[in-house]
Protein backbone atom coordinates (compact mmCIF):
# COMPACT_ATOMS: atom_id res chain seq x y z
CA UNK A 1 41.12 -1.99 -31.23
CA UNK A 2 44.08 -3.57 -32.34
CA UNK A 3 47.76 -2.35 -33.30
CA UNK A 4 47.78 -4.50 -36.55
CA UNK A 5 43.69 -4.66 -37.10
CA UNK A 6 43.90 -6.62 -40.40
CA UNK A 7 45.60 -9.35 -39.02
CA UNK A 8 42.94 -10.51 -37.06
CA UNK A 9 39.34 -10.93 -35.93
CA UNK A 10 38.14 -8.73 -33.01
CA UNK A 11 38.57 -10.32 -29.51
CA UNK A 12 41.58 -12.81 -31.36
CA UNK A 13 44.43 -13.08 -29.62
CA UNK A 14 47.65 -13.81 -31.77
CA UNK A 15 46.97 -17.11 -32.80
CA UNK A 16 43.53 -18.41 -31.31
CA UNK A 17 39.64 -18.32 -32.39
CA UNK A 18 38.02 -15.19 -31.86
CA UNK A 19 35.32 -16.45 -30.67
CA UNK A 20 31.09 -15.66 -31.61
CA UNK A 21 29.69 -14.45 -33.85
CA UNK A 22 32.78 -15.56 -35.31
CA UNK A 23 33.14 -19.19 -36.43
CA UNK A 24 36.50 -21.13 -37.47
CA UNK A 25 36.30 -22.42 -41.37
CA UNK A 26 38.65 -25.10 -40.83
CA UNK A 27 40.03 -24.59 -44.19
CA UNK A 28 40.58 -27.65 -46.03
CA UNK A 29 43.96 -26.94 -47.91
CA UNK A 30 43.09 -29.50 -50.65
CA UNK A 31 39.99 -27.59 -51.63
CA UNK A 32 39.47 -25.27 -54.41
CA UNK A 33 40.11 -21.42 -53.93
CA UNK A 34 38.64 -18.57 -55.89
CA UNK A 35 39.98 -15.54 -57.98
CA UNK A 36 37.24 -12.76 -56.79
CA UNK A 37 37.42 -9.52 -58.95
CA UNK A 38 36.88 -5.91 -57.12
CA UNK A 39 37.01 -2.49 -58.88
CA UNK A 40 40.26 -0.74 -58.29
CA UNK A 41 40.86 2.87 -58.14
CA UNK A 42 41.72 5.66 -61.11
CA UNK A 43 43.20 8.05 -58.56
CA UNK A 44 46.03 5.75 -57.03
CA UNK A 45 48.94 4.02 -58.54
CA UNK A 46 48.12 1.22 -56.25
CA UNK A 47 45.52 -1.06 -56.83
CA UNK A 48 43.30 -0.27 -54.01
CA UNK A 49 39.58 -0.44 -53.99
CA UNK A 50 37.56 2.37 -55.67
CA UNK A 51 36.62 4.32 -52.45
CA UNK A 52 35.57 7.76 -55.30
CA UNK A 53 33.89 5.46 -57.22
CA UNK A 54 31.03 7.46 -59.36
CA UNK A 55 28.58 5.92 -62.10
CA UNK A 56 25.39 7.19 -63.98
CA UNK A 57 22.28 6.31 -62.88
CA UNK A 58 19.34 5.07 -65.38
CA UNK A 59 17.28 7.77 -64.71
CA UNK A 60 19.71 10.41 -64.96
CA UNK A 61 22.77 12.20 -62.96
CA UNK A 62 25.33 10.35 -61.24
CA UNK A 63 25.40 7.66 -58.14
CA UNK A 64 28.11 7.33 -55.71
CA UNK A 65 29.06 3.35 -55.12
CA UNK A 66 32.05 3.61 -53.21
CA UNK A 67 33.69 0.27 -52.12
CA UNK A 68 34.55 -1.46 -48.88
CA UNK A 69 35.87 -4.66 -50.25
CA UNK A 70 38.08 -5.87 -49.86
CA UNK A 71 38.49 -4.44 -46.61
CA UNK A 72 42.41 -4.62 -45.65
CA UNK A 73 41.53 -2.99 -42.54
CA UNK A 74 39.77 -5.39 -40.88
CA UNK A 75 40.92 -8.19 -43.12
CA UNK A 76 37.07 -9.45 -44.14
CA UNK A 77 34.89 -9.50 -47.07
CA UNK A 78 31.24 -9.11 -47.14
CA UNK A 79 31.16 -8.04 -43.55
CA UNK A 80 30.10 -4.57 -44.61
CA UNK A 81 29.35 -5.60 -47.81
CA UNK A 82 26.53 -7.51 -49.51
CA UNK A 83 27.97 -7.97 -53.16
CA UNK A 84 29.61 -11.50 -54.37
CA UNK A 85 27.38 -13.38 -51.96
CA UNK A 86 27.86 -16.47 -53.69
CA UNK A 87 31.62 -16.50 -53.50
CA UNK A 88 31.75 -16.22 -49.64
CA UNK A 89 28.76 -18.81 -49.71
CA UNK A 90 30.63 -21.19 -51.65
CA UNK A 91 33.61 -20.49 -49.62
CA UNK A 92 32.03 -21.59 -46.29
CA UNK A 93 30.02 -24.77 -47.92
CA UNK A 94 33.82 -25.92 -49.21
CA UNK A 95 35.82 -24.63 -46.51
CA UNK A 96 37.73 -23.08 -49.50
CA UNK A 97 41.28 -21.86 -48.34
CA UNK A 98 42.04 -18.70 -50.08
CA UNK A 99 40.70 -15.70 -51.66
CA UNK A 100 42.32 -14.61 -54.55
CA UNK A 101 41.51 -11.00 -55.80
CA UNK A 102 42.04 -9.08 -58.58
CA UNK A 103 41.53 -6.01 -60.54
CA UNK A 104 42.29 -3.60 -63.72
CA UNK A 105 45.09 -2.45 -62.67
CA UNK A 106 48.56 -4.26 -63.59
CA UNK A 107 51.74 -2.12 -63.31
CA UNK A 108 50.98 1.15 -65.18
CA UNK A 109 48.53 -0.09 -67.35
CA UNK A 110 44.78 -1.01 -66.39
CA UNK A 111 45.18 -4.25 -67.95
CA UNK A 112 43.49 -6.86 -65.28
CA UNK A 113 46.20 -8.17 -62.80
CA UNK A 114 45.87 -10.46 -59.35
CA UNK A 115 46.79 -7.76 -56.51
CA UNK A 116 46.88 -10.28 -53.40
CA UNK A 117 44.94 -12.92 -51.41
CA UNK A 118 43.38 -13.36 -47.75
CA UNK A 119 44.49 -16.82 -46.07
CA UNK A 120 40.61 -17.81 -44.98
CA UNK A 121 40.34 -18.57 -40.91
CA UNK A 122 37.13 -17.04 -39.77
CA UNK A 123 33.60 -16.96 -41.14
CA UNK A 124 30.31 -15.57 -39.45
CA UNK A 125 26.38 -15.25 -40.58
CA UNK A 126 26.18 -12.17 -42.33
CA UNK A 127 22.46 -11.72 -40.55
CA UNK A 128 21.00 -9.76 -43.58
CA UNK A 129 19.38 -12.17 -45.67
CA UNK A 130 19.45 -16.28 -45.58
CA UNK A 131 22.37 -17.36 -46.73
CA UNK A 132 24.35 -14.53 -46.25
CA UNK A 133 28.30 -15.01 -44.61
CA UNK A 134 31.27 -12.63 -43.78
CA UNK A 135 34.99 -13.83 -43.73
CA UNK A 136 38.13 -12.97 -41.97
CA UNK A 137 41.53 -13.48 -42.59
CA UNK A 138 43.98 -14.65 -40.26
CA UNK A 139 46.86 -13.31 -43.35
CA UNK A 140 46.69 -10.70 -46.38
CA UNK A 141 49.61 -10.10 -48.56
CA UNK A 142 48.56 -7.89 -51.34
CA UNK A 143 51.49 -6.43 -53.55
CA UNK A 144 52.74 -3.58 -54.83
CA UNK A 145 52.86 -4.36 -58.64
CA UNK A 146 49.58 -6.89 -59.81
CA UNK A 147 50.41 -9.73 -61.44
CA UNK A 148 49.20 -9.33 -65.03
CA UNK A 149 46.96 -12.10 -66.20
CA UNK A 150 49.84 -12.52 -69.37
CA UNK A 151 52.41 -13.68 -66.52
CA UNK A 152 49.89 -15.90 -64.29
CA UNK A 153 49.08 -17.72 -67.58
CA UNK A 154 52.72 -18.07 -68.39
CA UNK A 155 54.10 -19.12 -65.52
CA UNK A 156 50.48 -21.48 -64.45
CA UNK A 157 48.68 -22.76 -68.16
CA UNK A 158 45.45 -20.47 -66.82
CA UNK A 159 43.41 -19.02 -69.75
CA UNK A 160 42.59 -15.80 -68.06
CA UNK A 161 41.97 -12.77 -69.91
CA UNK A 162 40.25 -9.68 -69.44
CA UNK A 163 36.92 -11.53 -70.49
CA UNK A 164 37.16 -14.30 -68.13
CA UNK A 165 36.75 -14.46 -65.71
CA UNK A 166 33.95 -12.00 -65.28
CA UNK A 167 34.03 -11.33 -61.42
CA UNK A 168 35.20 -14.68 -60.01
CA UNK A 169 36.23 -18.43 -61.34
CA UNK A 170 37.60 -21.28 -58.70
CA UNK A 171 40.95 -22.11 -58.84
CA UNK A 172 42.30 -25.49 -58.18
CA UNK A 173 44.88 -26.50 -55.26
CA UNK A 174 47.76 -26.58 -58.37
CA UNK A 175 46.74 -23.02 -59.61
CA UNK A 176 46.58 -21.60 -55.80
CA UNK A 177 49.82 -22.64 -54.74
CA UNK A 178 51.34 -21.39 -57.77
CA UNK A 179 49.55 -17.57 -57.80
CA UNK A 180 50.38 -17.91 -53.82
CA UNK A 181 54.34 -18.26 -54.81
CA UNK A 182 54.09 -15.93 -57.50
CA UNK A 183 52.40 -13.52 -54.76
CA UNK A 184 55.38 -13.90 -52.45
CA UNK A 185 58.08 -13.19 -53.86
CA UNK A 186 57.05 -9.94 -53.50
CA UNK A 187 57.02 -8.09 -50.18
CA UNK A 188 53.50 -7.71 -48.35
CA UNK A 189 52.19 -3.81 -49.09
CA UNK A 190 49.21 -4.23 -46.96
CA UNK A 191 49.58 -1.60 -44.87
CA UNK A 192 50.45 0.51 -47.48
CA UNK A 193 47.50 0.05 -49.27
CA UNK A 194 45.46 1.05 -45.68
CA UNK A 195 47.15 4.44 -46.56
CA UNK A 196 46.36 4.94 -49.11
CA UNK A 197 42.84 4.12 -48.43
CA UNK A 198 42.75 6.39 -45.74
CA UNK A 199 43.93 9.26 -48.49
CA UNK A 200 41.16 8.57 -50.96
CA UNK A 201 38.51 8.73 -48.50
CA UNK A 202 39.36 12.10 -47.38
CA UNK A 203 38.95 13.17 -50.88
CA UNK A 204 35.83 12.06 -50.48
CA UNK A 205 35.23 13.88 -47.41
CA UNK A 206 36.26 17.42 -48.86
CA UNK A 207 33.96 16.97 -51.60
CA UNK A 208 30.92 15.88 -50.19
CA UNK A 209 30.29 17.46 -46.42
CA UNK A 210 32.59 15.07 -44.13
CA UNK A 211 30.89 11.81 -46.24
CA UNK A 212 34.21 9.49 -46.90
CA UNK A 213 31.52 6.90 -47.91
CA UNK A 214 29.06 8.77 -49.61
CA UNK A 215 26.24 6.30 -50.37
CA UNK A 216 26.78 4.91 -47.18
CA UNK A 217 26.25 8.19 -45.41
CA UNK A 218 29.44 7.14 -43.59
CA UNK A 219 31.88 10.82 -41.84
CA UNK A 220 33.84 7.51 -40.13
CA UNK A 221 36.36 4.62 -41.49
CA UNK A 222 35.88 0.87 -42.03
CA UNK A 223 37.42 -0.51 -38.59
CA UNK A 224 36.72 -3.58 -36.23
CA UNK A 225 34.82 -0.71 -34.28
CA UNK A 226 32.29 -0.29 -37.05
CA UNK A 227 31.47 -3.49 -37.31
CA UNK A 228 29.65 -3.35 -33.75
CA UNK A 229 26.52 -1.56 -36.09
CA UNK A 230 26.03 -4.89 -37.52
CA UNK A 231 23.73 -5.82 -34.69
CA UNK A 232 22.54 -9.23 -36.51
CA UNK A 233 26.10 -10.32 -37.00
CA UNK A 234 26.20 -14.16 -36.29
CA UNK A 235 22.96 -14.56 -36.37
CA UNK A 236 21.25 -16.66 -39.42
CA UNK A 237 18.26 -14.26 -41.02
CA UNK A 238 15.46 -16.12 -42.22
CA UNK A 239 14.86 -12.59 -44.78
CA UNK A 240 14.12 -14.31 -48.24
CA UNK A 241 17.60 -13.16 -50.54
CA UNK A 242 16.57 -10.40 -52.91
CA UNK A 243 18.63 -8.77 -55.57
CA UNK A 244 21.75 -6.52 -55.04
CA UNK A 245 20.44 -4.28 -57.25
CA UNK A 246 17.48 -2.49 -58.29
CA UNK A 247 16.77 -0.97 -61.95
CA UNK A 248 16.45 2.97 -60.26
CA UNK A 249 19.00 2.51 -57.53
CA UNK A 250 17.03 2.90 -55.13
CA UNK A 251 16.63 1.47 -51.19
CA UNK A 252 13.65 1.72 -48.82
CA UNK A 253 14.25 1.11 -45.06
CA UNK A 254 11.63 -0.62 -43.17
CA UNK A 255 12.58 1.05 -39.93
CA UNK A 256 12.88 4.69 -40.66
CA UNK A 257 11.01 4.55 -43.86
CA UNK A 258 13.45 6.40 -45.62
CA UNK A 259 14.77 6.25 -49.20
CA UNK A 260 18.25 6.58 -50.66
CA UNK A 261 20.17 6.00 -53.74
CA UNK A 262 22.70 3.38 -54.23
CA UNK A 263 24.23 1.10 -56.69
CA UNK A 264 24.01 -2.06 -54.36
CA UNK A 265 22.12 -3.27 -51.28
CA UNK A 266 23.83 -1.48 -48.60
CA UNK A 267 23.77 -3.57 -44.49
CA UNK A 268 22.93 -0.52 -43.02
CA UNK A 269 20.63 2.36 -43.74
CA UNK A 270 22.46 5.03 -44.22
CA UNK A 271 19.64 7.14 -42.81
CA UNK A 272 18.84 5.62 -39.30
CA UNK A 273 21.84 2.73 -39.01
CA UNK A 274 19.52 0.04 -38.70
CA UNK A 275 20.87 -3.00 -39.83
CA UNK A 276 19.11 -5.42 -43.04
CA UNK A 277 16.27 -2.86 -43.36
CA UNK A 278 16.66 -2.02 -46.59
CA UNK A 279 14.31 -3.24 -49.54
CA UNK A 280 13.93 -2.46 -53.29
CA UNK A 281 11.81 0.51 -53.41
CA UNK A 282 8.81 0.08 -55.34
């Protein structure tokens, strides 16, 4: 839909709203930001997401949980997504600026290292549950070698380590203008890191019948196309928030009544494409 589809929202033009579903955040610049952690790939020497991502189930055998955020294609998080909830929640509720992310994977080590950070400018009702936003970037500049958490503490007075945080902590205006200079003085690898992307799903897709997103029963890429399945987009759900997870891993959909495995409460059912259908199955 667009030449440069991470850059904006669909329907955006260059520098103006996008318009509903989504919403501008008004960022308040003076607010706190946070440090959001996202699993980062074994088979790249970039820290991209973990599209092959593989992990044993309780009950035995082996669950595909492959990733989608942060999703550098579109430049949003939790729009196909349901996990960290509470960060993009928070993030609306303080009109937070930035999103800072970061994974296992610092230069050639897997020692824990901040890979990049949207600039927040959109935000929309995730429509799945109460409570439940998406939000788009109207920047990403992710780099090519992490920032260890050694350097950010050097160079900042953070007490990061690969214990804390655990998945997220907020970060003051001080501490985000710092990481975002630190950040910068590297070039942008975004699109880059799209490519490579792109590879790792197609690894998926010669393994597993065409799937490049196996537990999401997904043959096709994240885009601002695929986001049109999210029929509820925009729209606040009055669905009570459950858990992301389940002890067996497994989903029941409402609509087609059928039941799949996955590590996390998926948007759509990967069986009939219904959107916030999915429950715990009992």
């Amino acid at each position: 839909m667009n030449s440069d589809p991470h850059k904006k929202p669909p329907g955006a033009g260059a520098n103006q709203p996008p318009g509903l579903p989504w919403r501008e955040l008004h960022p308040n610049f003076a607010a706190h930001s946070y440090l959001c952690f996202y699993y980062t790939s074994s088979f790249s020497g970039r820290a991209v997401r973990d599209v092959n991502r593989v992990v044993a189930n309780v009950s035995g055998g082996h669950v595909a949980d492959c990733k989608v955020d942060p999703n550098w294609e579109t430049g949003t998080f939790g729009l196909f997504s349901t996990c960290q909830q509470a960060i993009r929640r928070g993030a609306v509720n303080n009109r937070s600026p930035y999103l800072f992310f970061f994974g296992d994977h610092a230069a050639a080590s897997r020692e824990r290292g901040v890979a990049g950070y949207y600039r927040l400018r959109w935000y929309a009702e995730g429509g799945t549950y109460a409570g439940d936003f998406c939000l788009a970037a109207d920047k990403l500049h992710f780099v090519e070698r992490p920032i260890s958490f050694a350097e950010v503490n050097a160079h900042l007075g953070t007490k990061l380590s690969n214990r804390v945080p655990r998945l997220s902590m907020k970060l003051s205006t001080t501490e985000s203008l710092g990481l975002l200079a630190m950040l910068e003085q590297q070039p942008d690898a975004t699109a880059a890191y799209i490519r490579e992307v792109r590879r790792l799903e197609q690894i998926n897709a010669r393994i597993s019948g065409g799937l490049k997103y196996v537990n999401f029963g997904r043959t096709t890429s994240f885009t601002w196309d695929a986001a049109k399945d999210i029929k509820s987009l925009g729209i606040a759900s009055t669905r009570t928030r459950s858990r992301n997870s389940t002890p067996e891993n497994r989903w029941w959909c409402a609509s087609c009544h059928a039941t799949h495995v996955s590590r996390a409460l998926l948007k759509l059912c990967p069986t009939c494409g219904e959107h916030g259908t999915l429950h715990e199955s009992q």
